[in-house]
Protein backbone atom coordinates (compact mmCIF):
# COMPACT_ATOMS: atom_id res chain seq x y z
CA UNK A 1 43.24 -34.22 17.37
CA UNK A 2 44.38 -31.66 15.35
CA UNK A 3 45.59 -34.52 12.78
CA UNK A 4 42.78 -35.93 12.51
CA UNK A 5 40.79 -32.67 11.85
CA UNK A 6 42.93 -32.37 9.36
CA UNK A 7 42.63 -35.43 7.51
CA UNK A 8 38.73 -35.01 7.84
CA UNK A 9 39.21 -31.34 5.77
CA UNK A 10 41.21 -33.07 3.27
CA UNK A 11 38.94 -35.48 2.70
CA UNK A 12 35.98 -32.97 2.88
CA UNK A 13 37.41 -31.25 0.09
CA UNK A 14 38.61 -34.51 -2.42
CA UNK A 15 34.76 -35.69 -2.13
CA UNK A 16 33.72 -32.11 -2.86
CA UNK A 17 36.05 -31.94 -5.67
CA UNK A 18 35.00 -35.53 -6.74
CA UNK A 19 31.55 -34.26 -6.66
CA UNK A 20 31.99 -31.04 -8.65
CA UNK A 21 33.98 -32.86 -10.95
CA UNK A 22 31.15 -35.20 -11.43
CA UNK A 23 28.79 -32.27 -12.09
CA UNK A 24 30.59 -30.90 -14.83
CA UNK A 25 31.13 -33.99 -16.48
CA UNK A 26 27.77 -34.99 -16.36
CA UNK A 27 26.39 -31.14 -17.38
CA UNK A 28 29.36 -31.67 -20.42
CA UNK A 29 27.57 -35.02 -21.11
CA UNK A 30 24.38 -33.13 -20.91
CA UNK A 31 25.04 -30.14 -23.38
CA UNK A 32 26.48 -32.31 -26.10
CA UNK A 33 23.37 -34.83 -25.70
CA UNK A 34 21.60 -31.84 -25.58
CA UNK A 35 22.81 -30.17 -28.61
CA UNK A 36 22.99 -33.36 -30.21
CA UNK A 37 19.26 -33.96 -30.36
CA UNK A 38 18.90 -30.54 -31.46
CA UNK A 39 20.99 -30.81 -34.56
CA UNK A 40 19.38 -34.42 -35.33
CA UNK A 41 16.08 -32.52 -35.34
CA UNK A 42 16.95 -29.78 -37.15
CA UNK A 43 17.94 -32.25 -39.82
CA UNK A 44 14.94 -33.98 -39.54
CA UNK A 45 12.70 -30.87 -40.11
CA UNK A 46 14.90 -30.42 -43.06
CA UNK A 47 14.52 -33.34 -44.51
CA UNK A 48 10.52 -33.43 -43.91
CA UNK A 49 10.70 -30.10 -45.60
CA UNK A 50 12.65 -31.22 -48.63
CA UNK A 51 10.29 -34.46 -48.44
CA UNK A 52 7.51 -31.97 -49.11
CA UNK A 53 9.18 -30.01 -52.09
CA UNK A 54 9.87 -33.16 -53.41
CA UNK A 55 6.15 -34.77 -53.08
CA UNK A 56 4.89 -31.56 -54.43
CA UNK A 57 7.14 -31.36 -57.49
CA UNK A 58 5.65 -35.19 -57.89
CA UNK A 59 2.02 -34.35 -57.57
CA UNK A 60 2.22 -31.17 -60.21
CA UNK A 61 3.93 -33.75 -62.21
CA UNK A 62 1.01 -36.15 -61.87
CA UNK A 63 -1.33 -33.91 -62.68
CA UNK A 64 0.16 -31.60 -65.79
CA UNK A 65 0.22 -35.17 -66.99
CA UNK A 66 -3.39 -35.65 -66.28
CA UNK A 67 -4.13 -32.24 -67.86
CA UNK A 68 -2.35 -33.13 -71.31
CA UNK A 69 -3.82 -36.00 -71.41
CA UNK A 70 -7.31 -34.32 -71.14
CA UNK A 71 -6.74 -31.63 -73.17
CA UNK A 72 -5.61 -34.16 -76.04
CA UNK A 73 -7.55 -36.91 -75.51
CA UNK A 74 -10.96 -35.61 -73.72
CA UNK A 75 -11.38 -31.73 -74.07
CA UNK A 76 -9.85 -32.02 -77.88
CA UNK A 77 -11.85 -34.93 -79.12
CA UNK A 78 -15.11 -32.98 -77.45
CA UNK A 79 -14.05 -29.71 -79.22
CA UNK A 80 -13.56 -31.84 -82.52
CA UNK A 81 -17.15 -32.92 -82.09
CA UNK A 82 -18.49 -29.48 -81.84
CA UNK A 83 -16.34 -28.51 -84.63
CA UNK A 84 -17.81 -31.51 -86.77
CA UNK A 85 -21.44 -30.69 -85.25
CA UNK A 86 -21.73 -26.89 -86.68
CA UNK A 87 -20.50 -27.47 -89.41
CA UNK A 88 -23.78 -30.09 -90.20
CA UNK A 89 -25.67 -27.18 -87.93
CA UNK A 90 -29.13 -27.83 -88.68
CA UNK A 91 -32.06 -26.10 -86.04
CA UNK A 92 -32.72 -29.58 -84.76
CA UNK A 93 -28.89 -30.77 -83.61
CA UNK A 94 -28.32 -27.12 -81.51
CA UNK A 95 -28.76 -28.37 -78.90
CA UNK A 96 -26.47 -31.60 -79.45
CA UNK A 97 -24.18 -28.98 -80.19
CA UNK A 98 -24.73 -26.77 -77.07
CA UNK A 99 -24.85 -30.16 -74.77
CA UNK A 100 -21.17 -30.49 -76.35
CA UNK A 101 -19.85 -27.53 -75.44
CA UNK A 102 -21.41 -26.95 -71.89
CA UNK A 103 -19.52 -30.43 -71.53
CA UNK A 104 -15.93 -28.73 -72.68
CA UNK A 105 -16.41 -26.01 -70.45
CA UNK A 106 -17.13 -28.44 -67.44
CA UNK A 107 -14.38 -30.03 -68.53
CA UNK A 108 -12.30 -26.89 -69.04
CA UNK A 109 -13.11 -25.26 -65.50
CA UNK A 110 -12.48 -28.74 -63.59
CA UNK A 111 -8.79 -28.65 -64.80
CA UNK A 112 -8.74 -25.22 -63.77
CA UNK A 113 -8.65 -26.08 -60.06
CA UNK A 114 -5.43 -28.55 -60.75
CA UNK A 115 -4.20 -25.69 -63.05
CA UNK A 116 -4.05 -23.47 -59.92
CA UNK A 117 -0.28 -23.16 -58.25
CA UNK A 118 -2.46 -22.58 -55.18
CA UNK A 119 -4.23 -26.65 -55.17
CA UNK A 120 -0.64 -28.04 -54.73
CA UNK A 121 0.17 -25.65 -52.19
CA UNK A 122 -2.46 -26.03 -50.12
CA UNK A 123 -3.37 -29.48 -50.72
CA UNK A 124 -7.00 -30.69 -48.54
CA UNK A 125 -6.39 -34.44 -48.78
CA UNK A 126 -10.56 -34.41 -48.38
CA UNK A 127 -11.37 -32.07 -51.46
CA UNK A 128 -8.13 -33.63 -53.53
CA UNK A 129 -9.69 -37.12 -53.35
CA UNK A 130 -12.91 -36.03 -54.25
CA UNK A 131 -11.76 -34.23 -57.17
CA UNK A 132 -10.04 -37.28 -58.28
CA UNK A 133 -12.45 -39.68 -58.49
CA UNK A 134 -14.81 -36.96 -59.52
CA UNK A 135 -11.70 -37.04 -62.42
CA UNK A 136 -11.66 -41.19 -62.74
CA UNK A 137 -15.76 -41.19 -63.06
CA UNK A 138 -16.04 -38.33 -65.97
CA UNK A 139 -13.90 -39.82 -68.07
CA UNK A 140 -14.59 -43.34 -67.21
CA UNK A 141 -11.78 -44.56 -66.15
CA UNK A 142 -12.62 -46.69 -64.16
CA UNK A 143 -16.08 -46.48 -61.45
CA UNK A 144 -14.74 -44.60 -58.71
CA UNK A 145 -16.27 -43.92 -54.73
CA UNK A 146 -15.02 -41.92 -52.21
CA UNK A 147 -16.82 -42.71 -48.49
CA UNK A 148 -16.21 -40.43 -45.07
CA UNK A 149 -16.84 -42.61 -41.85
CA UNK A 150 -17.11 -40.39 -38.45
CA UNK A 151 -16.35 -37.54 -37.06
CA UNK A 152 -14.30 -35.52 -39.51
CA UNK A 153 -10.93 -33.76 -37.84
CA UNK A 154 -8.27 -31.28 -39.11
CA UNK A 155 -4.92 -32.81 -40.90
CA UNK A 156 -1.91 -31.47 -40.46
CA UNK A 157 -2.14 -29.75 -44.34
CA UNK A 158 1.82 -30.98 -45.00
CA UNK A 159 0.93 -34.16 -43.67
CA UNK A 160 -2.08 -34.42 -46.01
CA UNK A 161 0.08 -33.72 -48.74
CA UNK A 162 2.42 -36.96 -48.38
CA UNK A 163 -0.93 -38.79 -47.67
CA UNK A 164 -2.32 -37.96 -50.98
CA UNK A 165 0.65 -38.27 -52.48
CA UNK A 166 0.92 -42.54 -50.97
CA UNK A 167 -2.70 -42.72 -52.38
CA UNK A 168 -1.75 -40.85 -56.01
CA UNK A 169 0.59 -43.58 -56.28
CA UNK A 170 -2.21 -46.40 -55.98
CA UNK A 171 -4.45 -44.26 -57.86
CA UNK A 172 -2.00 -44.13 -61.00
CA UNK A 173 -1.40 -48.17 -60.34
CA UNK A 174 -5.02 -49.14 -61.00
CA UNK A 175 -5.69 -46.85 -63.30
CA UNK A 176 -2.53 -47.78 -65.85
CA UNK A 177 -1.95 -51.59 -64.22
CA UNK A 178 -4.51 -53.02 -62.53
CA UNK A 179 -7.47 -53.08 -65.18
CA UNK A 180 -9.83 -52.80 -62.51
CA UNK A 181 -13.57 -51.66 -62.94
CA UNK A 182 -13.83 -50.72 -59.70
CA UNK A 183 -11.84 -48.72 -57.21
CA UNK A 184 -13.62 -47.52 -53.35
CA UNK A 185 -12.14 -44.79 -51.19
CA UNK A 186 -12.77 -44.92 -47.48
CA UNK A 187 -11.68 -41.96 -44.76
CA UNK A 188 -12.57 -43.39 -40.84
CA UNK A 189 -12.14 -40.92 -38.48
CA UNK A 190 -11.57 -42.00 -34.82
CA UNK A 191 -10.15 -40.05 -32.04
CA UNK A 192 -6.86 -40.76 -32.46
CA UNK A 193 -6.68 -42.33 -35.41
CA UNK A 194 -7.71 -42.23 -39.50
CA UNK A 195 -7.97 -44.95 -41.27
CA UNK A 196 -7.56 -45.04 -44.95
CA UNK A 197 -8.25 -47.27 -47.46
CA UNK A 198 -8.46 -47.74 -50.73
CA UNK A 199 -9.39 -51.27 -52.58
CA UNK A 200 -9.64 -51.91 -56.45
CA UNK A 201 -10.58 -55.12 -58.21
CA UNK A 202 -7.85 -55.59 -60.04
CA UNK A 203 -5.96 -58.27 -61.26
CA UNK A 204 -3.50 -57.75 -58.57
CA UNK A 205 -0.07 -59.13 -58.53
CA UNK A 206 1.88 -61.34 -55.99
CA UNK A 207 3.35 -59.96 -53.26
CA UNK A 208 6.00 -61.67 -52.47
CA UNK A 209 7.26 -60.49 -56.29
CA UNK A 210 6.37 -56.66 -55.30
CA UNK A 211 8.31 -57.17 -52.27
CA UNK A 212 11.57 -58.11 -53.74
CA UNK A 213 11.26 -55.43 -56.63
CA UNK A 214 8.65 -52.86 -54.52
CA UNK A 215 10.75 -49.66 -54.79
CA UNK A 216 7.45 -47.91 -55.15
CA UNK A 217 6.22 -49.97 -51.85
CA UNK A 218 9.29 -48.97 -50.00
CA UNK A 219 9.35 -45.19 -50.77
CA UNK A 220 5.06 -45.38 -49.81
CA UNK A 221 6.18 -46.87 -46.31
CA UNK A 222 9.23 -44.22 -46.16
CA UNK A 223 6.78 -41.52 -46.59
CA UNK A 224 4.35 -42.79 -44.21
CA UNK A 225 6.72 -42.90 -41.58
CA UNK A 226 7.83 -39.60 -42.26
CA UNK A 227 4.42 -38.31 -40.64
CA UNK A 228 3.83 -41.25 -37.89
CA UNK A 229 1.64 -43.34 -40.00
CA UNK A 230 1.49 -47.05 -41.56
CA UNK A 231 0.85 -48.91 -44.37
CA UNK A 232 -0.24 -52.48 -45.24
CA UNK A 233 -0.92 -52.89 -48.82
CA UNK A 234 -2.36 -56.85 -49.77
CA UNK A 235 -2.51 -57.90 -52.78
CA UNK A 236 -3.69 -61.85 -54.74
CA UNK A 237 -3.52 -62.51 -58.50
CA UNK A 238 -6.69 -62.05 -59.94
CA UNK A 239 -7.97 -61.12 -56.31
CA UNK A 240 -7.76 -57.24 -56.60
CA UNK A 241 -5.36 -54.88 -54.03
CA UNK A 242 -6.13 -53.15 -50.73
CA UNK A 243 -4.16 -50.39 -49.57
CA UNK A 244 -4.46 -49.40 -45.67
CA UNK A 245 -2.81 -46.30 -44.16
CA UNK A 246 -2.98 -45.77 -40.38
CA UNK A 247 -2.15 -42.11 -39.52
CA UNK A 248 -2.21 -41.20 -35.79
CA UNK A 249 -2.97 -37.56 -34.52
């Protein structure tokens, strides 16, 4: 009787070893899971963040581009004009030459919100649309709407940053590329979704082509995923291009 006490305590105590055994592998298995996520997210919020930098080095490159180009082209030939115009000054062209330089200094104050360090820090994807086609229509680059569908909600302001970033890309495509006339601009707000699209009438380009070569395409669909969102960009020859980003709150 005794014996067999016995052999029940010894076995008691293996399964109760087994068991504890089990525990601390599996709390081992655990921790390093454990801190294992941790450092892949820490690596991922670093990235995002240098994803950012990166996006907003690219955007205050666009647009000091954008500003030279104004101040040379636009703002200079308008100041040339005004130049010209006073020096002919008679009492009947003042106020040709006054019209020409109100126009300068509407031209000269709208680059003064790009100028601003604080615009591509605290990009609104909303107002930064608006004040590029408000851009693409005074100069006449091409005719340029911007439409808001539903209820409007809050972005995430980072996240609006790499979204106007995808469609500065587009932008810059139809402007230089795609000889289009027209270009239309469409937020749709849902609950739980925005919809954003952008279509030009282009001369568009084969898809298949953009595919193979699309490093632009592929680093649009990078950033997109970046901040849980999707593109689809379509495209014929001679049938214009439609770009479609899905972002999900």
């Amino acid at each position: 009787m005794q014996q067999q006490g016995g052999e029940v305590l010894i076995i008691s105590t293996i399964i109760i070893a087994l068991i504890v055994i089990f525990l601390i592998i599996l709390f081992t298995v655990f921790q390093r899971r454990k801190n294992q996520l941790l450092k892949e997210k820490s690596l991922e919020k670093k990235r995002f963040e240098r994803e950012i930098a990166e996006t907003q080095i690219e955007i205050r490159e666009e647009t000091l581009r954008n500003i030279s180009w104004e101040l040379h082209d636009n703002i200079g030939q308008l100041l040339t004009l005004a130049k010209i115009q006073l020096q002919n000054a008679t009492s009947e062209s003042l106020d040709d030459i006054s019209e020409t330089i109100t126009k300068s200094l509407n031209e000269i104050r709208s680059l003064s919100k790009l100028i601003n360090p604080e615009f591509i820090k605290n990009i609104a994807l909303k107002e930064a649309l608006q004040l590029e086609i408000e851009r693409f229509n005074r100069l006449q680059f091409i005719q340029a709407t911007l439409q808001i569908k539903g209820e409007e909600k809050e972005l995430n302001q980072k996240h609006g940053i790499i979204l106007f970033r995808i469609l500065q890309e587009f932008f810059s495509n139809t402007i230089k590329h795609a000889k289009g006339t027209k270009l239309e601009v469409s937020l749709s707000f849902e609950p739980e979704k925005l919809t954003i699209q952008a279509i030009d009438d282009g001369i568009g380009f084969n898809m298949e082509e953009i595919q193979k070569k699309g490093i632009g395409l592929e680093n649009m669909k990078t950033r997109a995923k970046l901040i849980n969102a999707e593109i689809n960009l379509e495209s014929k020859p001679n049938n214009g291009t439609e770009l479609n980003i899905y972002y999900y709150f």
